[in-house]
Protein backbone atom coordinates (compact mmCIF):
# COMPACT_ATOMS: atom_id res chain seq x y z
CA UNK A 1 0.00 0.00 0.00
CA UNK A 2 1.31 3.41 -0.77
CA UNK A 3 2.26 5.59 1.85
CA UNK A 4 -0.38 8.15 2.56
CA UNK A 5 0.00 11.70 3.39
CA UNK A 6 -1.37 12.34 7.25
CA UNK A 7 -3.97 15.07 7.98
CA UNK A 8 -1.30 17.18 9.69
CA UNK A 9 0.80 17.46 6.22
CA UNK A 10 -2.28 18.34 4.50
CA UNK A 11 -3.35 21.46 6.95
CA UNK A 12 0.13 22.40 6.59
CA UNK A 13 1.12 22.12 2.81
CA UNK A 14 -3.15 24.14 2.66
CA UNK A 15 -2.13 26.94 5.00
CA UNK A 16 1.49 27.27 3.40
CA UNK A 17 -0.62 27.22 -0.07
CA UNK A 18 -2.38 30.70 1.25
CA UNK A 19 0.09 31.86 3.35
CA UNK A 20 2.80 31.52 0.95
CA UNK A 21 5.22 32.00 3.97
CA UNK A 22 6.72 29.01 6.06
CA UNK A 23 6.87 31.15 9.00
CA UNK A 24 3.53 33.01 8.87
CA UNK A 25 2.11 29.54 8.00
CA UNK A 26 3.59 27.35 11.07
CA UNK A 27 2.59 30.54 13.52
CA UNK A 28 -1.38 29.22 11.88
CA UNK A 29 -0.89 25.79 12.57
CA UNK A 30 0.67 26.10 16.07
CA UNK A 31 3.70 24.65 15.52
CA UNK A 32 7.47 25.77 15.45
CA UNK A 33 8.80 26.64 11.33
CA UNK A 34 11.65 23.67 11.24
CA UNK A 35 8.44 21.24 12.21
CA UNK A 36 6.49 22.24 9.25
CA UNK A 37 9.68 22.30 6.86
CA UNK A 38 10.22 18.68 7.85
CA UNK A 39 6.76 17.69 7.59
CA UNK A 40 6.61 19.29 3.99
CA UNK A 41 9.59 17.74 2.61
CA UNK A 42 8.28 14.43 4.25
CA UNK A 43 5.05 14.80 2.31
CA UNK A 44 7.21 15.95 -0.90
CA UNK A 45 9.26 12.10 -0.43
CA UNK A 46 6.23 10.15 0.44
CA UNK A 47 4.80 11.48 -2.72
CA UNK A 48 8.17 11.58 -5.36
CA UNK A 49 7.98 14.93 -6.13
CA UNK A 50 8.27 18.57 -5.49
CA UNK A 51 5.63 20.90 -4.17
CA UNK A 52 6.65 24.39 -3.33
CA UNK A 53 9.48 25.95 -5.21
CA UNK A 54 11.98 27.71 -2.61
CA UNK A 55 13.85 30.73 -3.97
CA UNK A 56 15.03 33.11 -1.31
CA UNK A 57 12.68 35.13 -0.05
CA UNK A 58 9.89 34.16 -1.98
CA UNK A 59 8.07 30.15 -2.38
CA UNK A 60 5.26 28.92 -4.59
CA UNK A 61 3.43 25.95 -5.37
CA UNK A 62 4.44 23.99 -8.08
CA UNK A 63 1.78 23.06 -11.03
CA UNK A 64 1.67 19.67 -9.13
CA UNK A 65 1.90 21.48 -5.78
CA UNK A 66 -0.92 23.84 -6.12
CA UNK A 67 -3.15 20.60 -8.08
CA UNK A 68 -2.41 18.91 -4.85
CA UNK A 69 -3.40 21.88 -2.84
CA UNK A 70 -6.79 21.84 -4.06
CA UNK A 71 -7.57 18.18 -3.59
CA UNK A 72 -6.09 18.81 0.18
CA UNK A 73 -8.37 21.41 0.95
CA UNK A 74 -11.16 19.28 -0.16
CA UNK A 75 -10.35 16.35 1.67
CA UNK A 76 -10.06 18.69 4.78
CA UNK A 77 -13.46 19.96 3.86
CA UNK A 78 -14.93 16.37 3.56
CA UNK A 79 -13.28 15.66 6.72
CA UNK A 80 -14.76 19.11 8.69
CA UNK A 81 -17.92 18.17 6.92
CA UNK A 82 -18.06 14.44 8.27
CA UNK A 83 -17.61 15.54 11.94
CA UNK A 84 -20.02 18.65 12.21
CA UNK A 85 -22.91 15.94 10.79
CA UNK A 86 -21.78 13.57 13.26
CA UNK A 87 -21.53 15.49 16.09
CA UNK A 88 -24.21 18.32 15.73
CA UNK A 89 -27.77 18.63 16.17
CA UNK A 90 -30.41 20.30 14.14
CA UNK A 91 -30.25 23.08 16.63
CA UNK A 92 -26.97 24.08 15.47
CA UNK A 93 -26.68 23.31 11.65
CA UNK A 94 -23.37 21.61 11.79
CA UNK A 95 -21.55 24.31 14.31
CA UNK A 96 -20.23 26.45 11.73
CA UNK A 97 -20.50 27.60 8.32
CA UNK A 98 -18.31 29.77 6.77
CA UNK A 99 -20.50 32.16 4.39
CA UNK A 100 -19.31 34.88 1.98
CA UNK A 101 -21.50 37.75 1.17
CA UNK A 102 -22.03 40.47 -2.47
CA UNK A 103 -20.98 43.56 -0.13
CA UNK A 104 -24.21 44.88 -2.63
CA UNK A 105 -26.73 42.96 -0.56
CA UNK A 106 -24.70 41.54 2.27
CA UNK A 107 -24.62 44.45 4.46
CA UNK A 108 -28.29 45.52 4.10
CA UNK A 109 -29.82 41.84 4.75
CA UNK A 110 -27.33 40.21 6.96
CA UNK A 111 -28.21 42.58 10.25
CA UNK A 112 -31.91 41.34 9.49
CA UNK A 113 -30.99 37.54 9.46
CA UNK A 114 -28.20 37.08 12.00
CA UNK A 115 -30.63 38.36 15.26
CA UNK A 116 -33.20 35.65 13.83
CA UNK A 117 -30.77 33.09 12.81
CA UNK A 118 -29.36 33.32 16.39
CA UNK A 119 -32.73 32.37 17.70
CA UNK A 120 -33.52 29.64 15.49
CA UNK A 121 -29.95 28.18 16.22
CA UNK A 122 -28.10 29.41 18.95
CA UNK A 123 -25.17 26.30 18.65
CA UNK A 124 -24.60 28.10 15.23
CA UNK A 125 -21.08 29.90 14.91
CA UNK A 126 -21.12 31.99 11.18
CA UNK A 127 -17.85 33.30 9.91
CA UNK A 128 -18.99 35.59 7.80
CA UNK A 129 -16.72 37.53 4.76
CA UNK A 130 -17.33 39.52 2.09
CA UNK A 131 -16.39 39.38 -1.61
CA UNK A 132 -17.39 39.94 -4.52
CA UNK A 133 -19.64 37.48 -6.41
CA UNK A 134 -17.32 36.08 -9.06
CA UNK A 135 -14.57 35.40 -6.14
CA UNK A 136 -17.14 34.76 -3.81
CA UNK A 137 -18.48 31.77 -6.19
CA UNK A 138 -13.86 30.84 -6.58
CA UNK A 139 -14.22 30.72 -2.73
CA UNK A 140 -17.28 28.36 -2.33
CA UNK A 141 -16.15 26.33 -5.09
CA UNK A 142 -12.36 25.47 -4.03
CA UNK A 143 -13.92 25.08 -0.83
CA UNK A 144 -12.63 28.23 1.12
CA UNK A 145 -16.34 29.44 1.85
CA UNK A 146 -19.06 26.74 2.52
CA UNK A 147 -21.61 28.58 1.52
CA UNK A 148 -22.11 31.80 -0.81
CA UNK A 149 -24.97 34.73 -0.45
CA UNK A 150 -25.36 36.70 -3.79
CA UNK A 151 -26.90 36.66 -7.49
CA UNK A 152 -27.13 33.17 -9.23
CA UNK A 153 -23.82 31.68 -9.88
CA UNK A 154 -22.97 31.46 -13.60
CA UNK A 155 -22.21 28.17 -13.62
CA UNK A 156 -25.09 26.06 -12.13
CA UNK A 157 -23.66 22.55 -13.21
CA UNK A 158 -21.00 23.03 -9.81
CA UNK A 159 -23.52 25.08 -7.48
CA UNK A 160 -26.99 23.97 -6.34
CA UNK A 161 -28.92 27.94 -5.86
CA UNK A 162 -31.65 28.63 -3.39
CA UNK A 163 -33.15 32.05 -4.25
CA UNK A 164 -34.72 34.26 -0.96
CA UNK A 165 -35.76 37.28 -3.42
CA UNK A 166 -36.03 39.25 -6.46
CA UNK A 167 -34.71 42.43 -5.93
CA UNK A 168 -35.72 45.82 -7.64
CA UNK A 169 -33.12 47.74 -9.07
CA UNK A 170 -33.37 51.47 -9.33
CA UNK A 171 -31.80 54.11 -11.48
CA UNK A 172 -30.18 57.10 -9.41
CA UNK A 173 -30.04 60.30 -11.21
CA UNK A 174 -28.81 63.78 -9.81
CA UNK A 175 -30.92 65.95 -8.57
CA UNK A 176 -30.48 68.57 -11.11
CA UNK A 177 -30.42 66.35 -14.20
CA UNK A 178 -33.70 66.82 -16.23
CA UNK A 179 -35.26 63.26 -15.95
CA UNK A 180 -35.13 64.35 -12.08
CA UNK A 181 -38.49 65.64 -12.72
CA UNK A 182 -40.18 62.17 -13.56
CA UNK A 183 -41.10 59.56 -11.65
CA UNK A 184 -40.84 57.00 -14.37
CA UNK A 185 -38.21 57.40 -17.44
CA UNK A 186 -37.78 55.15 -20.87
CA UNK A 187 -35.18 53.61 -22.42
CA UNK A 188 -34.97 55.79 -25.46
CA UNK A 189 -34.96 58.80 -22.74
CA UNK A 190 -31.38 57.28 -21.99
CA UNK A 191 -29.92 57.71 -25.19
CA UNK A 192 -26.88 59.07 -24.77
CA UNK A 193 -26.52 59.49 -21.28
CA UNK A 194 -22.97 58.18 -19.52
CA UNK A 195 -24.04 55.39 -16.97
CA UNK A 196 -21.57 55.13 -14.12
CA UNK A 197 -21.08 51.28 -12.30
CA UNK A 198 -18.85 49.11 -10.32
CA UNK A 199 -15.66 47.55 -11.28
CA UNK A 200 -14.85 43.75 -12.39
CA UNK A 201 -16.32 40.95 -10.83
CA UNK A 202 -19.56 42.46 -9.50
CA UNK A 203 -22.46 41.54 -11.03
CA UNK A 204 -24.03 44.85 -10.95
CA UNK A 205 -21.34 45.91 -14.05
CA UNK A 206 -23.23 43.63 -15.92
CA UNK A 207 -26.54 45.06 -15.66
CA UNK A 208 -25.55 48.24 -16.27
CA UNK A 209 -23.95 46.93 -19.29
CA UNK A 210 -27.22 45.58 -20.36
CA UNK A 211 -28.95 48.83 -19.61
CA UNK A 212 -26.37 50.91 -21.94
CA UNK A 213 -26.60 48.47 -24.67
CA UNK A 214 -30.81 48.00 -24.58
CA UNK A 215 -30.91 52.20 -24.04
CA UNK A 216 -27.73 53.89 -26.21
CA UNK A 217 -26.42 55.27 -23.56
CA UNK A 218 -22.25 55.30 -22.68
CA UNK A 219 -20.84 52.96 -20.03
CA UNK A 220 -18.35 55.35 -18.55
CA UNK A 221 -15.13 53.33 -18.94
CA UNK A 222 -12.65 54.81 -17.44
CA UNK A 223 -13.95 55.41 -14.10
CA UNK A 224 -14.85 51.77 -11.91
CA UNK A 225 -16.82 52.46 -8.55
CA UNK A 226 -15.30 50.45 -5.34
CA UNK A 227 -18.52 50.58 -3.54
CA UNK A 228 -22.00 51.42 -4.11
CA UNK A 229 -21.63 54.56 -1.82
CA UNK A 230 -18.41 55.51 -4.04
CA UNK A 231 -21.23 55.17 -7.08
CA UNK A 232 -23.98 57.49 -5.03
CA UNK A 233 -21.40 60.19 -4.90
CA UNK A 234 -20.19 60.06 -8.28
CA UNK A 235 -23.95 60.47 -9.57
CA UNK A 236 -24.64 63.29 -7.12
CA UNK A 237 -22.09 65.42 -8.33
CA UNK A 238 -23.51 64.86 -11.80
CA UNK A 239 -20.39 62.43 -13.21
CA UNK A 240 -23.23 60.34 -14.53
CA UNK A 241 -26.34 57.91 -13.85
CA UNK A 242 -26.24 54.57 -12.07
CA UNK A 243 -28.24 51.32 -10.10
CA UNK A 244 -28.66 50.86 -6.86
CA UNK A 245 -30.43 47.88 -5.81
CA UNK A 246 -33.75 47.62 -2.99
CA UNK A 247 -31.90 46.74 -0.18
CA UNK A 248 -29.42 48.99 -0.79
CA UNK A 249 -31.58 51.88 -1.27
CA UNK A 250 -34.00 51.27 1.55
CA UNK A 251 -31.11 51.10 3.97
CA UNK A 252 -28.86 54.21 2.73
CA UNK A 253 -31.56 56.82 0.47
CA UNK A 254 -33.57 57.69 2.92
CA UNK A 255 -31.64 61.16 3.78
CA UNK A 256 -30.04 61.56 0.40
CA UNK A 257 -31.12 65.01 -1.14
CA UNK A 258 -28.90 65.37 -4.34
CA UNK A 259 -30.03 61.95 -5.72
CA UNK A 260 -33.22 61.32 -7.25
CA UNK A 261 -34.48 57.40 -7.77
CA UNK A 262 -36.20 56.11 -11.04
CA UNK A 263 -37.76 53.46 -12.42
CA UNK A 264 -37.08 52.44 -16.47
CA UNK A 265 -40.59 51.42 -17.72
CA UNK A 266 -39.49 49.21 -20.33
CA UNK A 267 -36.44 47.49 -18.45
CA UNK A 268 -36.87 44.87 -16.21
CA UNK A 269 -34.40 45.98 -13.29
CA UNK A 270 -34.37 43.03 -11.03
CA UNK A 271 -31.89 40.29 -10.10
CA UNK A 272 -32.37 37.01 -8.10
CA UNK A 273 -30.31 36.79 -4.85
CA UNK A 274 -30.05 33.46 -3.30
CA UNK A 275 -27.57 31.42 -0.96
CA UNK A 276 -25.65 28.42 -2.82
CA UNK A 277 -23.31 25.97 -2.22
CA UNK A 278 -21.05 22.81 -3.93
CA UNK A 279 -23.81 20.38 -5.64
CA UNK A 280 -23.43 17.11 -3.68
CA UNK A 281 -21.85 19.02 -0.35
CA UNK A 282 -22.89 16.51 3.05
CA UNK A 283 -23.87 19.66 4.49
CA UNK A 284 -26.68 20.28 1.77
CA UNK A 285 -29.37 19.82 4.19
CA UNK A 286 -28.07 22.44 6.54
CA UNK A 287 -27.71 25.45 4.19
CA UNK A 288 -31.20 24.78 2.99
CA UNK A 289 -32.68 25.34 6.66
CA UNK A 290 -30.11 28.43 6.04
CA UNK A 291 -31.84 29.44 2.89
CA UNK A 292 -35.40 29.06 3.58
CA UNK A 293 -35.01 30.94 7.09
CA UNK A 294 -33.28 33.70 4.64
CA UNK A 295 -36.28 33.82 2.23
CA UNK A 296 -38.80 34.70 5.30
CA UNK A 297 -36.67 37.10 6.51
CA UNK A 298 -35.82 38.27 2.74
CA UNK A 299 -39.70 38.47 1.82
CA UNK A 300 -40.79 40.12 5.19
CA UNK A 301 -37.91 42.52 4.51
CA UNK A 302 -39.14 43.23 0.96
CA UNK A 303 -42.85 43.32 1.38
């Protein structure tokens, strides 16, 4: 029988994978640097060949290294998943879960859940973090995050997608801008307009995309928002129009006087937000209590 690499030489050769420092990555794992060198060339012998590349200064995984990486974080995953269904009740939906959260939706919903969450399962720890969503789905599929809050992944085959809501999305003009003075605008009343957004990997880029294509106007390129607040101001010093989603908007408009909110008649400004997690994941079960206890909070937030 081949010799098998132990748990311990996994968790190490994982945390020196995102650590990318021997010393930062023993200090993780509790142990002194010259035991995790050992146990990493060990692991390197046992399996003929070499992992991290050592220059001075600097390391890095190997092709084979970082291939391996990924298969040992998922073992370590199947393993954390094993013992939290063994050893936890329903009251605590497996002790933890790590979830990652759109900071476009997180922020405004998660203050909502968490107080009811708490009461439903007290056992429950939640390490939450937020990204955003084409990371976040990176994360929940290498097994980093167990379970992601957001829009509907892209690629469905690897996640299984619970929605909680549909959420409205709103066009923010400035208060002085001439379509200020409607409550509803067109598409063709767009033409030509600059439409400001967020910057790569949100989601929210692409429906402003889809708005400047479907209404003529110009996707500003040269300017890329790093929040939705950064956005607000941009429009309310006239730089351009934008979208702001419902949550957003119900939790940060309320005292803003030098943006006005619109809806596009013709435009169907929505998107689907939902919790999701690796298809087949032993912990299935528990993020679905998760997401239906999110879609009562979602729909009582939204009504």
């Amino acid at each position: 029988m081949p010799h098998r690499p132990t748990i311990r030489q996994l968790e190490y050769l994982v945390m020196l994978g995102e650590t990318g420092h021997f010393g930062e990555a023993a200090k993780r794992c509790n142990v002194s640097q010259p035991t995790l060198s050992v146990q990493i060339a060990l692991l390197e012998k046992r399996l003929g060949c070499p992992l991290i590349d050592r220059t001075p200064g600097q390391i890095a995984p190997t092709p084979t290294g970082a291939s391996i990486i990924a298969a040992a974080r998922q073992v370590l995953n199947n393993l954390d998943d094993m013992v939290a269904m063994a050893s936890a009740s329903r009251g605590s939906l497996g002790g933890l879960i790590r979830l990652g959260a759109v900071p476009t939706f997180g922020p405004y919903f998660l203050p909502r859940l968490l107080p009811e969450l708490h009461a439903s399962y007290p056992g429950l720890k939640l390490h939450i973090r937020e990204e955003r969503p084409l990371l976040l789905e990176e994360q929940v599929a290498d097994g980093s995050i167990d379970c992601g809050l957001g829009p509907m992944p892209a690629d469905v085959e690897i996640f299984e997608f619970h929605a909680i809501c549909d959420e409205r999305i709103f066009l923010g003009v400035p208060i002085d801008h001439p379509l200020a003075e409607r409550e509803t605008v067109t598409l063709a009343s767009l033409a030509r307009e600059d439409l400001l957004t967020l910057g790569k990997g949100h989601r929210l880029l692409q429906n402003v995309r889809d708005l400047a294509r479907a209404s003529g106007a110009s996707l500003v390129e040269d300017y890329e928002g790093t929040s939705l607040d950064a956005i607000r101001q941009m429009v309310s010093i006239s730089m351009g129009l934008s979208l702001f989603p419902e949550l957003y908007v119900r939790s940060e408009f309320p005292g803003e006087r030098n943006v006005k909110l619109l809806t596009i008649a013709d435009w169907s400004g929505s998107r689907t937000i939902g919790f999701f997690w690796r298809r087949q994941s032993v912990r299935a079960a528990h993020y679905r209590r998760l997401a239906s206890l999110g879609k009562t909070v979602a729909q009582d937030l939204l009504a």
